[in-house]
N, C-alpha and C. Protein backbone atom coordinates (compact mmCIF):
# COMPACT_ATOMS: atom_id res chain seq x y z
N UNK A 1 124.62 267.30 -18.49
CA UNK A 1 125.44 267.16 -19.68
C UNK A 1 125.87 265.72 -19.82
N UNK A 2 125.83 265.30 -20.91
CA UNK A 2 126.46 263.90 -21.34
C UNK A 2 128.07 263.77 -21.12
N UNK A 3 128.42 262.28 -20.75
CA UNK A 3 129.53 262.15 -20.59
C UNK A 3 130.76 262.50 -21.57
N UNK A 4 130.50 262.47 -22.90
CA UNK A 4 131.37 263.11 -24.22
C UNK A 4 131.47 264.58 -23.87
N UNK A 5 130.26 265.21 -23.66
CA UNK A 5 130.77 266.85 -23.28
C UNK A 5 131.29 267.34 -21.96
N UNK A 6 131.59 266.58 -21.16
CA UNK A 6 131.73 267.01 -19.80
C UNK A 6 133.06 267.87 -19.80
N UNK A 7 133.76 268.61 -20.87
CA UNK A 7 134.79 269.41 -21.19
C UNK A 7 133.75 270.87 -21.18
N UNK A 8 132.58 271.03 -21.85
CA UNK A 8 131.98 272.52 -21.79
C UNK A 8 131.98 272.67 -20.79
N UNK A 9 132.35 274.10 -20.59
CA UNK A 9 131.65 274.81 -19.93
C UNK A 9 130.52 275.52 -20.21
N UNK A 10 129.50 275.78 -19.04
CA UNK A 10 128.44 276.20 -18.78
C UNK A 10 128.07 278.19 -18.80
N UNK A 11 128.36 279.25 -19.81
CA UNK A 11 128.32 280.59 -19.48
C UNK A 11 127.23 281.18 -19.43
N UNK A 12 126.81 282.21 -18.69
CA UNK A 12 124.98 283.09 -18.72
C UNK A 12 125.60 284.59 -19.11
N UNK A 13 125.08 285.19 -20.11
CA UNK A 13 125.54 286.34 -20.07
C UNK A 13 124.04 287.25 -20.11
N UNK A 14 123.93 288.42 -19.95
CA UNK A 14 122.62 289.55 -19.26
C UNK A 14 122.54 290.15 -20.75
N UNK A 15 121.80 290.58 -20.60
CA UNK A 15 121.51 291.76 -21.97
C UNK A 15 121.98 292.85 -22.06
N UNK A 16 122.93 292.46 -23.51
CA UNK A 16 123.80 293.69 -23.86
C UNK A 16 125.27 293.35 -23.24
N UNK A 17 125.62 292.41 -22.52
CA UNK A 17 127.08 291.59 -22.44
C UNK A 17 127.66 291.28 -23.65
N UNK A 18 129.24 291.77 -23.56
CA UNK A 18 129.26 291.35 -24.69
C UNK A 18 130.39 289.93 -24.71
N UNK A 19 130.67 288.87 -25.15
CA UNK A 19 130.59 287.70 -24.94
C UNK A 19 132.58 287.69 -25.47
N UNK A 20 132.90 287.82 -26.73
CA UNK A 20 133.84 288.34 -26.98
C UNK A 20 133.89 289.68 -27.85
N UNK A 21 134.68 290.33 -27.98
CA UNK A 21 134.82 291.64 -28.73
C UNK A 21 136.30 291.16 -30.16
N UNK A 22 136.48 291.72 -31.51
CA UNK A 22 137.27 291.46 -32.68
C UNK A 22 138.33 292.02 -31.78
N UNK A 23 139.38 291.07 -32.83
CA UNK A 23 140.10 291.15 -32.56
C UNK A 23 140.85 290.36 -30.99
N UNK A 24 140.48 289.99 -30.26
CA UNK A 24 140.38 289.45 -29.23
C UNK A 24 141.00 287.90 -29.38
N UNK A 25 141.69 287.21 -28.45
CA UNK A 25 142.13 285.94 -28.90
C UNK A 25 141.30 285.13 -29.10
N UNK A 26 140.96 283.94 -30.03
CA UNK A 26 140.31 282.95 -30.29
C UNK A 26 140.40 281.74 -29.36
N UNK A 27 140.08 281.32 -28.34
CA UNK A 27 140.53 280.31 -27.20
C UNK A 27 139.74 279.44 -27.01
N UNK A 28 138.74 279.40 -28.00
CA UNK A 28 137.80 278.59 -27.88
C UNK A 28 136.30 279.21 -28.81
N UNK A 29 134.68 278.28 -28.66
CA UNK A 29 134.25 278.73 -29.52
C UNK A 29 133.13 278.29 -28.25
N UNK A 30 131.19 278.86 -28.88
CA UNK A 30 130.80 278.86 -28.26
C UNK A 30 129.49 277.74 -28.75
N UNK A 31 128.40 277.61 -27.81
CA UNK A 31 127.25 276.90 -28.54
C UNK A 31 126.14 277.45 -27.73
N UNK A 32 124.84 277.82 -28.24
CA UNK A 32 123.77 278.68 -27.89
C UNK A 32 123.45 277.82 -27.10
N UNK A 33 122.53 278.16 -26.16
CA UNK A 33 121.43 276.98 -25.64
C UNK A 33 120.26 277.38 -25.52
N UNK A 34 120.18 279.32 -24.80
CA UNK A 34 118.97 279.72 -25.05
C UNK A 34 119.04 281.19 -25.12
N UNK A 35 118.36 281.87 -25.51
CA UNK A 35 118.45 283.66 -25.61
C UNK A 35 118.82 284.01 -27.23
N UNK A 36 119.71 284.61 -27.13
CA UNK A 36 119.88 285.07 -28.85
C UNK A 36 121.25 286.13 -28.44
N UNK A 37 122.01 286.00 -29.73
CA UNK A 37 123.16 286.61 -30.09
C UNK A 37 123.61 287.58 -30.98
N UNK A 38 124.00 288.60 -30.94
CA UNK A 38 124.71 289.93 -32.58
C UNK A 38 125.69 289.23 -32.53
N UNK A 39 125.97 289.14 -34.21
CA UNK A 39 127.60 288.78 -34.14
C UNK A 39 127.29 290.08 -34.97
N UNK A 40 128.85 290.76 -34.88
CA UNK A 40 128.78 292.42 -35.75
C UNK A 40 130.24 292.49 -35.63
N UNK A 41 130.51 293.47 -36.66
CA UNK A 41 132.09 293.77 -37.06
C UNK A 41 132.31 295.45 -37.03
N UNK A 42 133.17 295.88 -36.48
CA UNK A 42 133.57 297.03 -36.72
C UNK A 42 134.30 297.48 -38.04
N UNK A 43 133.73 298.14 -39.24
CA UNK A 43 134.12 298.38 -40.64
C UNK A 43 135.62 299.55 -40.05
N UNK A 44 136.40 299.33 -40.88
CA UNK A 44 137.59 300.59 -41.05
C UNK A 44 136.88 301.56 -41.12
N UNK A 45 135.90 302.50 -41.94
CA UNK A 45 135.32 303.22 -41.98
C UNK A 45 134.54 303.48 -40.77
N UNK A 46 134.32 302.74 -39.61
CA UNK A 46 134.09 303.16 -38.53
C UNK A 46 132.56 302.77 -38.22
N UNK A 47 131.44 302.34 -39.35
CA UNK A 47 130.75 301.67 -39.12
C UNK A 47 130.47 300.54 -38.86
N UNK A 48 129.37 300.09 -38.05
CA UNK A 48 129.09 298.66 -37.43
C UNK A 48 128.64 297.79 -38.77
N UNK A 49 128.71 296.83 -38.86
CA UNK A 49 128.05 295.87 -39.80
C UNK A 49 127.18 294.49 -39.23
N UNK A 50 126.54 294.24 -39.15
CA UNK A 50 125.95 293.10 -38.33
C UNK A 50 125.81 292.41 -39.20
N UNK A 51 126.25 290.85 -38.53
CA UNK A 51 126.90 289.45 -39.85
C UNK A 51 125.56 288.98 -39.29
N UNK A 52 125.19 288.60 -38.36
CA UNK A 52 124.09 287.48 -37.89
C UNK A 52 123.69 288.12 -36.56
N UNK A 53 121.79 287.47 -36.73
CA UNK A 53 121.45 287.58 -35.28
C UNK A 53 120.98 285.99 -34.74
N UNK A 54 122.01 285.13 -34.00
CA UNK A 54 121.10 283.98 -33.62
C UNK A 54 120.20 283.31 -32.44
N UNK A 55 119.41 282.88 -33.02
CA UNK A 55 118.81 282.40 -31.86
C UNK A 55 118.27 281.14 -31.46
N UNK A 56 119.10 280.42 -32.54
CA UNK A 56 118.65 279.08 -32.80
C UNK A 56 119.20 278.05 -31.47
N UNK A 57 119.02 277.71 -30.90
CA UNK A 57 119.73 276.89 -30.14
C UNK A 57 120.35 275.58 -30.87
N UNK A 58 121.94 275.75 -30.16
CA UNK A 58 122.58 274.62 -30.93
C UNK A 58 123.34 275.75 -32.21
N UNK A 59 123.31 277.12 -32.23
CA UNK A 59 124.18 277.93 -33.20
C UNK A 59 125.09 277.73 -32.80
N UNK A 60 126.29 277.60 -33.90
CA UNK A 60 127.49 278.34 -33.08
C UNK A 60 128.15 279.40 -33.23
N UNK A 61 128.70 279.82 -32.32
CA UNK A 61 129.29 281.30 -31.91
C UNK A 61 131.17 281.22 -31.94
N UNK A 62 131.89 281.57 -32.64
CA UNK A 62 133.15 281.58 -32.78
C UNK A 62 134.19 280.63 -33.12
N UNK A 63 133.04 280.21 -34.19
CA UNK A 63 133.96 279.23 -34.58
C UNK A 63 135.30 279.02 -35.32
N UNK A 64 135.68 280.50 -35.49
CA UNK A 64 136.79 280.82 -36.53
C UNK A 64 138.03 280.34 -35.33
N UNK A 65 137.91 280.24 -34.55
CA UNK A 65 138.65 279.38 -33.79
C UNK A 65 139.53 278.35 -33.98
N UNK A 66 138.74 277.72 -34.68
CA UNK A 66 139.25 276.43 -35.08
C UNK A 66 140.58 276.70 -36.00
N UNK A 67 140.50 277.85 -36.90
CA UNK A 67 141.80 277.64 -38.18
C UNK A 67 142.02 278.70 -37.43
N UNK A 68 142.28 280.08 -36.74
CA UNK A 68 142.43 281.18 -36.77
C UNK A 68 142.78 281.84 -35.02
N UNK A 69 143.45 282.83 -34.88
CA UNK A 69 143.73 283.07 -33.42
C UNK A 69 143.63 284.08 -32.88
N UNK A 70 142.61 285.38 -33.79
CA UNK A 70 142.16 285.91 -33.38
C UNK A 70 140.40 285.76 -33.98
N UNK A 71 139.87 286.93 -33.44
CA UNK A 71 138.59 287.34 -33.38
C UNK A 71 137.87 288.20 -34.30
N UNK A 72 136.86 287.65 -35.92
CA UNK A 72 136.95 288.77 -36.46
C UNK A 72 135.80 289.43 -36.68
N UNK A 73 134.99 289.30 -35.31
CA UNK A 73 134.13 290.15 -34.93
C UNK A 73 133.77 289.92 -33.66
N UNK A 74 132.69 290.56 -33.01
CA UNK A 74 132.18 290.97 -31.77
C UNK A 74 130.89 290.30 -31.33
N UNK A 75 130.71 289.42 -30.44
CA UNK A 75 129.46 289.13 -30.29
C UNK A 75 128.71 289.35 -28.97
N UNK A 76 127.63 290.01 -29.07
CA UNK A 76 126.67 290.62 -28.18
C UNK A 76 125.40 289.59 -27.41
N UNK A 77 125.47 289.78 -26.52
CA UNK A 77 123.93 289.08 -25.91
C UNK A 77 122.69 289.99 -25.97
N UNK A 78 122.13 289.35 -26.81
CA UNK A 78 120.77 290.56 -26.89
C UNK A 78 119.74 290.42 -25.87
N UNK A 79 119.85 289.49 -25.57
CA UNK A 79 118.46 288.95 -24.28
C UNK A 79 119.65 287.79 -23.31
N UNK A 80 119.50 287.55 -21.94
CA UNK A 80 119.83 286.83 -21.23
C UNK A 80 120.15 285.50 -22.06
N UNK A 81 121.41 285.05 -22.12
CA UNK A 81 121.49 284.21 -22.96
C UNK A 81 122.36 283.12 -22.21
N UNK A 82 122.34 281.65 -22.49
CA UNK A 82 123.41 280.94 -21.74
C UNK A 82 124.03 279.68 -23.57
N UNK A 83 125.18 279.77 -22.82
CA UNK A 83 125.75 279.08 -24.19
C UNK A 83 127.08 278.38 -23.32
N UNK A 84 127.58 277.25 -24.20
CA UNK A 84 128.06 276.50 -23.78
C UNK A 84 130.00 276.96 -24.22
N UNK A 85 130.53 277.05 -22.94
CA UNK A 85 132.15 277.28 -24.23
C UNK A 85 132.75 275.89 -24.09
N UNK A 86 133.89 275.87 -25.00
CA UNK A 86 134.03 274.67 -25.90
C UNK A 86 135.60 274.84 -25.80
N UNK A 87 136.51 274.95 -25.43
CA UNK A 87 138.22 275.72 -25.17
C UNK A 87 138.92 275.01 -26.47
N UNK A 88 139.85 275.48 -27.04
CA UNK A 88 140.51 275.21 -28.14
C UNK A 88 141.33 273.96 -27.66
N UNK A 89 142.20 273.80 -26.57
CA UNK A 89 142.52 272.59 -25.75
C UNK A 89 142.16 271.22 -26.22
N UNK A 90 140.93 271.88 -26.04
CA UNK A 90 139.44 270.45 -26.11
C UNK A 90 139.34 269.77 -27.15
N UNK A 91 139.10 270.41 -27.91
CA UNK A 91 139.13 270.84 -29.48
C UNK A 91 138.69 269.03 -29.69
N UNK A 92 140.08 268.34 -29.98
CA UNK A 92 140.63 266.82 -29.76
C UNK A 92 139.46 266.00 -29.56
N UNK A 93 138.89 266.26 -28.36
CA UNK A 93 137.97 265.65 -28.10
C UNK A 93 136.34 265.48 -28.87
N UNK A 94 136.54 266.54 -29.70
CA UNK A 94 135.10 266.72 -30.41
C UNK A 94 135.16 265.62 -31.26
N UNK A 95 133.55 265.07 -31.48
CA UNK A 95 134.07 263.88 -32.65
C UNK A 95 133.88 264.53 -34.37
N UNK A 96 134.19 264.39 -35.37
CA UNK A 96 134.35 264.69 -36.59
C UNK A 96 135.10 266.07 -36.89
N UNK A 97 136.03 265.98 -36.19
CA UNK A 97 136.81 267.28 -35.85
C UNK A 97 137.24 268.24 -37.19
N UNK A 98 137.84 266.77 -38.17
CA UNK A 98 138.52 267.35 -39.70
C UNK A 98 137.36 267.88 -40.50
N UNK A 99 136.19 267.18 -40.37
CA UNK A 99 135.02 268.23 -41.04
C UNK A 99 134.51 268.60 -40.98
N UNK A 100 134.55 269.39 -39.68
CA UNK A 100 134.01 270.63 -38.67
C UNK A 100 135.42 271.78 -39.04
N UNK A 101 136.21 271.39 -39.07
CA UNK A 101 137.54 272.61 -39.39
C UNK A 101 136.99 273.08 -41.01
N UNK A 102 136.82 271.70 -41.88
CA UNK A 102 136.50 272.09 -43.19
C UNK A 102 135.37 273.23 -43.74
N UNK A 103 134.49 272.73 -42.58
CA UNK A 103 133.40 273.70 -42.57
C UNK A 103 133.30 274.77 -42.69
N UNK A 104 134.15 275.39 -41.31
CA UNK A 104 134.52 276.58 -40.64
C UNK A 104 135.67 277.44 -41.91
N UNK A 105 136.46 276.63 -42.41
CA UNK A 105 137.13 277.17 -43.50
C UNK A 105 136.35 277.53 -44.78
N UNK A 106 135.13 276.84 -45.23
CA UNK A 106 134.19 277.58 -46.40
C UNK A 106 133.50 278.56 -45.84
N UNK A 107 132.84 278.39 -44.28
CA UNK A 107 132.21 279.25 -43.92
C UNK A 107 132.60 280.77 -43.75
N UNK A 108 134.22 280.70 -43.54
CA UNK A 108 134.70 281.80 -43.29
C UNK A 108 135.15 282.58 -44.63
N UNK A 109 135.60 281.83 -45.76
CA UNK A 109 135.27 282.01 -46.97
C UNK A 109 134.15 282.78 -47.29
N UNK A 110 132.80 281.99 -47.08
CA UNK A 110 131.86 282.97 -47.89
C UNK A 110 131.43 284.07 -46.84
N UNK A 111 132.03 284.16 -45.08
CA UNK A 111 132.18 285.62 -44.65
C UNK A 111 132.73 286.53 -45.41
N UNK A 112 134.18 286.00 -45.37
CA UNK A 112 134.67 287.52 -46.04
C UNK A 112 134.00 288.08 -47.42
N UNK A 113 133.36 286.62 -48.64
CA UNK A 113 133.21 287.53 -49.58
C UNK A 113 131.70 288.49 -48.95
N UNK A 114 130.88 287.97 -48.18
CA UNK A 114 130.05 288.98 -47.61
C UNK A 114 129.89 290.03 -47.23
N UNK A 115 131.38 290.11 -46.30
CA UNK A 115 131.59 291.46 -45.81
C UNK A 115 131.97 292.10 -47.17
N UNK A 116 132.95 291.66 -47.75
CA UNK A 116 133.35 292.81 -49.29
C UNK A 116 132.33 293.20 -49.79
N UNK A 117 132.10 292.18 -50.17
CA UNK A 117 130.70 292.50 -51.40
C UNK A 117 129.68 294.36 -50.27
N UNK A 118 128.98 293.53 -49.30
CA UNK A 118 128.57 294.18 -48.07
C UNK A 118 128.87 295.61 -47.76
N UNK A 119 130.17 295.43 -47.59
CA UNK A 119 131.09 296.77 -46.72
C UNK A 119 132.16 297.61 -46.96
N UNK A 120 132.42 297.19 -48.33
CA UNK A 120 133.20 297.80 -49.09
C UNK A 120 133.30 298.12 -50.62
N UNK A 121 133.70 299.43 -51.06
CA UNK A 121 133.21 299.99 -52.08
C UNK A 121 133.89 299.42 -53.17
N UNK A 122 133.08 299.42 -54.49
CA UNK A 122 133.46 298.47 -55.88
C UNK A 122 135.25 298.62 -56.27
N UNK A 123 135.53 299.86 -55.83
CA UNK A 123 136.73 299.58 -56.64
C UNK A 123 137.98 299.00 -54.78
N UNK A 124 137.79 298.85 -53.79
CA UNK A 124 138.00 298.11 -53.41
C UNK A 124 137.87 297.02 -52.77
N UNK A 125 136.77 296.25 -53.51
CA UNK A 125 136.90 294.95 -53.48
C UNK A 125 137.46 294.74 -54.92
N UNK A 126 137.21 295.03 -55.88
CA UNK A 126 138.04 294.52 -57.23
C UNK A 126 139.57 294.63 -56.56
N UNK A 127 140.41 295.58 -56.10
CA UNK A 127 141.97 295.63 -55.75
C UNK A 127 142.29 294.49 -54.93
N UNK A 128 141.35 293.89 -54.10
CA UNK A 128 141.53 293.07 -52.97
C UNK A 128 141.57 291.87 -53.93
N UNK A 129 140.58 291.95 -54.62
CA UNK A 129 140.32 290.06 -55.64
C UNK A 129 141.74 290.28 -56.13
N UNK A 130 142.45 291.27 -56.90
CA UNK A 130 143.35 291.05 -57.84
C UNK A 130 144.65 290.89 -57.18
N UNK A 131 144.46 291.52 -55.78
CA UNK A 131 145.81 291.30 -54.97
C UNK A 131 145.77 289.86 -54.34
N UNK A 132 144.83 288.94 -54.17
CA UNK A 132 144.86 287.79 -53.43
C UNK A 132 144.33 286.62 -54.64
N UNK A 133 144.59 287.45 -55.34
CA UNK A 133 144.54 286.17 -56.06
C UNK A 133 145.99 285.29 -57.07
N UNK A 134 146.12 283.90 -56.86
CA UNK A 134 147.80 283.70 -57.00
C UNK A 134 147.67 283.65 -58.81
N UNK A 135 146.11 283.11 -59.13
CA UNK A 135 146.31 283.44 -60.76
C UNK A 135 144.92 284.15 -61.89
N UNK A 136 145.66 284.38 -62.73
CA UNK A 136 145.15 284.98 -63.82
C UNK A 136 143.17 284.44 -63.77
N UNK A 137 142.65 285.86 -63.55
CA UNK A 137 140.99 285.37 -63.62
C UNK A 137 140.61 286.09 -65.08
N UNK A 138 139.57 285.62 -65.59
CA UNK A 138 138.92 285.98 -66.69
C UNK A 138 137.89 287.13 -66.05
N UNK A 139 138.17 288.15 -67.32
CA UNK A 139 136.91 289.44 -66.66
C UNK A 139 135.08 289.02 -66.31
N UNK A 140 134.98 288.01 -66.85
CA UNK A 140 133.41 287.09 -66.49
C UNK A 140 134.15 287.04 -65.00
N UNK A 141 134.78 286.48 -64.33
CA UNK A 141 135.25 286.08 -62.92
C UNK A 141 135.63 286.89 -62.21
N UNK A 142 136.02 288.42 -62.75
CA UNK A 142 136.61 289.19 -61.75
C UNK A 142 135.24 289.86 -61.23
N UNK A 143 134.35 289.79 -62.30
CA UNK A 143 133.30 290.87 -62.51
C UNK A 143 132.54 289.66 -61.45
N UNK A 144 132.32 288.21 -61.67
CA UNK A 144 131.46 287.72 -60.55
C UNK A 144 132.04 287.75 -59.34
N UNK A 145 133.35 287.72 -59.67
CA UNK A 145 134.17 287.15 -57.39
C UNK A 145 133.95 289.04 -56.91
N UNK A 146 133.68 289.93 -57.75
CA UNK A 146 133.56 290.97 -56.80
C UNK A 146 132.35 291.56 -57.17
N UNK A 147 131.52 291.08 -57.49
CA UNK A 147 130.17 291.11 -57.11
C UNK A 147 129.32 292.68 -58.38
N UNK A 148 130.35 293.11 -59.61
CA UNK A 148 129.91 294.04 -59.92
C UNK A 148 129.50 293.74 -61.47
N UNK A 149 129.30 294.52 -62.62
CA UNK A 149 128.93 294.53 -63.63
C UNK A 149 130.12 294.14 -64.77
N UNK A 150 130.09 293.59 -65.79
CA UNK A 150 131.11 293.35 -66.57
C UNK A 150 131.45 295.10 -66.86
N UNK A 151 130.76 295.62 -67.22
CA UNK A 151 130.70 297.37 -67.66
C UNK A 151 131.48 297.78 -66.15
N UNK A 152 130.83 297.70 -64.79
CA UNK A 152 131.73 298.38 -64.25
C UNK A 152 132.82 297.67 -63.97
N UNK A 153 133.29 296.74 -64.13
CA UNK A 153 134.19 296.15 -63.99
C UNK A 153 135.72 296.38 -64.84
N UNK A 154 134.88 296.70 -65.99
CA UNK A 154 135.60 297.08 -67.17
C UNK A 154 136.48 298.14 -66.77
N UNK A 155 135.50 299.51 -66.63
CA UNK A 155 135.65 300.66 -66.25
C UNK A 155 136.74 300.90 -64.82
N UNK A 156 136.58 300.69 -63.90
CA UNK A 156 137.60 300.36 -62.71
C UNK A 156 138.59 299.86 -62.85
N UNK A 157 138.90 298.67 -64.23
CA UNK A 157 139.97 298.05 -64.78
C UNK A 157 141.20 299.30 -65.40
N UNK A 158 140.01 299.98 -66.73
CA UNK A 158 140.27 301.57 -66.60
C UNK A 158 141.28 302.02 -66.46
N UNK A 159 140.61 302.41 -65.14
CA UNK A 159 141.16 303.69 -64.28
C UNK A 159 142.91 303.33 -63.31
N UNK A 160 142.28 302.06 -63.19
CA UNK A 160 143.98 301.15 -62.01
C UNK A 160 144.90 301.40 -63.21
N UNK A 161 144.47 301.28 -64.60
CA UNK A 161 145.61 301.14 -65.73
C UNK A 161 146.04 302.36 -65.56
N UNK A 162 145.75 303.39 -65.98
CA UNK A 162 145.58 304.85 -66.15
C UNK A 162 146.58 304.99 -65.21
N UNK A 163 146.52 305.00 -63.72
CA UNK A 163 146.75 305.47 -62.97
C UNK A 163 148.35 304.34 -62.95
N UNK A 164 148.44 303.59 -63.74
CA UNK A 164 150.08 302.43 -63.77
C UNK A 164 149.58 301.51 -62.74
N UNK A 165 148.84 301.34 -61.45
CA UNK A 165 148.78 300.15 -60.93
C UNK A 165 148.44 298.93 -61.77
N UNK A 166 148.05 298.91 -62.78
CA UNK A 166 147.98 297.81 -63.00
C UNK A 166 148.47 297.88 -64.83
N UNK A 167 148.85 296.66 -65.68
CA UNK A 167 149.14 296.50 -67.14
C UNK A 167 148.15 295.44 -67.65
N UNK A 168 147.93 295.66 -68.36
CA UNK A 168 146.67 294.91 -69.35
C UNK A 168 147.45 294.29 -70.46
N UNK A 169 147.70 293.23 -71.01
CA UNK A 169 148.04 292.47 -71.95
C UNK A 169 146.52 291.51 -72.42
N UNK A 170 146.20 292.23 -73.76
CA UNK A 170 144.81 290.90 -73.87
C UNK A 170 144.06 290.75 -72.57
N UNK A 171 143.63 289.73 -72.46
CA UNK A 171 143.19 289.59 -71.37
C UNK A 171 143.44 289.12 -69.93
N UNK A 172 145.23 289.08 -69.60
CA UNK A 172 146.12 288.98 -68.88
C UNK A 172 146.14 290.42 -67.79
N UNK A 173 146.03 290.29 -66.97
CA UNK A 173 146.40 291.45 -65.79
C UNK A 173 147.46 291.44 -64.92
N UNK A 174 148.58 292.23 -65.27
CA UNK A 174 149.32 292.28 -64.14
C UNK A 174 149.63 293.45 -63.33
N UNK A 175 150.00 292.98 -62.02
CA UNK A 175 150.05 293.75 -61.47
C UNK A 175 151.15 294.84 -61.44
N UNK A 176 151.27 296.27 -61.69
CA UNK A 176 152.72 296.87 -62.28
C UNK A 176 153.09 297.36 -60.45
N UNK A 177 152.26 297.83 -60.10
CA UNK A 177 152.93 298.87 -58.59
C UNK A 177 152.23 298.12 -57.36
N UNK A 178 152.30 296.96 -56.93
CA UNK A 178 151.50 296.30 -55.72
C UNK A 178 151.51 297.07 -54.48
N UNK A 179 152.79 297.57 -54.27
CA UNK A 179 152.05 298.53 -53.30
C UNK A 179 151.87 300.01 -52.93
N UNK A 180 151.43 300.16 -54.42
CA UNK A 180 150.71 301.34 -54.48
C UNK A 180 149.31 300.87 -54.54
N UNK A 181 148.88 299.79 -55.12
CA UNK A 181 148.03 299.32 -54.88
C UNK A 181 147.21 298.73 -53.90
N UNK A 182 147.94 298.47 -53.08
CA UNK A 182 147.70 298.16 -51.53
C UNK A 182 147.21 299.11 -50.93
N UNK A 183 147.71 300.68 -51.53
CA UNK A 183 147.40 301.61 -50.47
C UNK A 183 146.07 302.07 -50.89
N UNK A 184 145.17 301.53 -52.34
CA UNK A 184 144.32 302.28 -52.69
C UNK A 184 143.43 301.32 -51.89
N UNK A 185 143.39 300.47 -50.87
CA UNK A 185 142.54 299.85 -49.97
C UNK A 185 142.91 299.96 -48.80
C-alpha cells in the first residue's frame, strides 16, 4: 500500500459473509479489490430488493457513511472477496474529501428515488413526494418525481382529496391531515 493510504485496512471475507447488515452503524466505508459484492435492502413489506452487484475493483461499498450514521442496506460477499476499510476517523485524510461527500449526497439521492420508484406502490410514493417536499410542485412534476402517469397521477390526487388528506386549490396542494397521511405509508 502507498504511503497516503497506510490508514486502510486490509478485510477477506468467504462466500456468503456478510460484510455489514442495514441498519447497522456507519463507521466507515469500504473499497473492492477483488471478488464481487450484493448490496440489498430489506423492503417493509418483507421483501429483499437488490440495489447492486459489484465487481469492479476500486467500487465502493458504504459510502453513505460519509453524511449518514447508519446503514441503509446490507452487503453480502458473493465469492471470496477482499476490500479495503476506510474508518470514518480517517475520513480527513482522504484527498478531495468535499467532493466525494457531494457525490455520496446525489448518489444517495438518486438511491432513494430508485428504491421508491422500485419498491413501493404508486400511491405511496406520490404521499412520500408530497410529504417531503418544502414547496408547491406542478402536476407535470409530481407525476415525473414519482415516476407515474399524469392520468394516474391525477386519479390518486383523487382519492387523498376524497378521503380529506389532502385540499386542492387550482393547482396548489395542501396538505389538510399530515398525519393521517403519514399513516397511509
Amino acid at each position: 500500500m502507498r504511503g497516503s493510504l497506510q490508514f486502510c485496512k486490509q478485510l477477506r471475507f468467504r462466500k456468503g459473509e456478510t460484510i455489514f447488515e442495514q441498519g447497522d452503524p456507519a463507521f466507515g466505508f469500504y473499497c473492492l479489490c477483488t471478488g464481487a459484492v450484493k448490496l440489498w435492502r430489506r423492503m417493509r413489506n418483507g421483501h429483499c430488493q437488490i440495489l447492486a452487484l459489484l465487481r469492479e475493483p476500486g467500487s465502493l461499498v458504504g459510502i453513505e457513511a460519509f453524511i449518514a450514521e447508519k446503514r441503509d442496506y446490507t452487503a453480502t460477499a458473493l465469492e471470496e472477496s477482499q476490500l479495503f476499510f476506510i474508518a470514518r476517523e480517517d475520513f480527513g485524510r482522504l484527498p478531495g474529501l468535499e467532493l466525494l461527500k457531494a457525490h455520496v449526497r446525489l448518489l444517495r439521492l438518486l438511491e432513494r428515488r430508485l428504491i421508491d420508484t422500485l419498491g413501493r406502490g404508486a400511491r405511496e410514493r406520490l404521499v412520500r413526494l408530497l410529504l417531503s417536499q418544502p414547496c408547491s410542485l406542478t402536476l407535470q412534476e409530481l407525476a415525473g418525481l414519482s415516476g407515474l402517469s399524469m392520468e394516474h397521477t391525477c386519479r390518486l390526487l383523487k382519492r387523498l382529496e376524497q378521503h380529506g388528506y389532502i385540499e386542492r386549490d387550482g393547482h396548489a396542494i395542501k396538505i389538510a391531515e399530515e398525519k393521517a397521511l403519514q399513516e397511509v405509508i
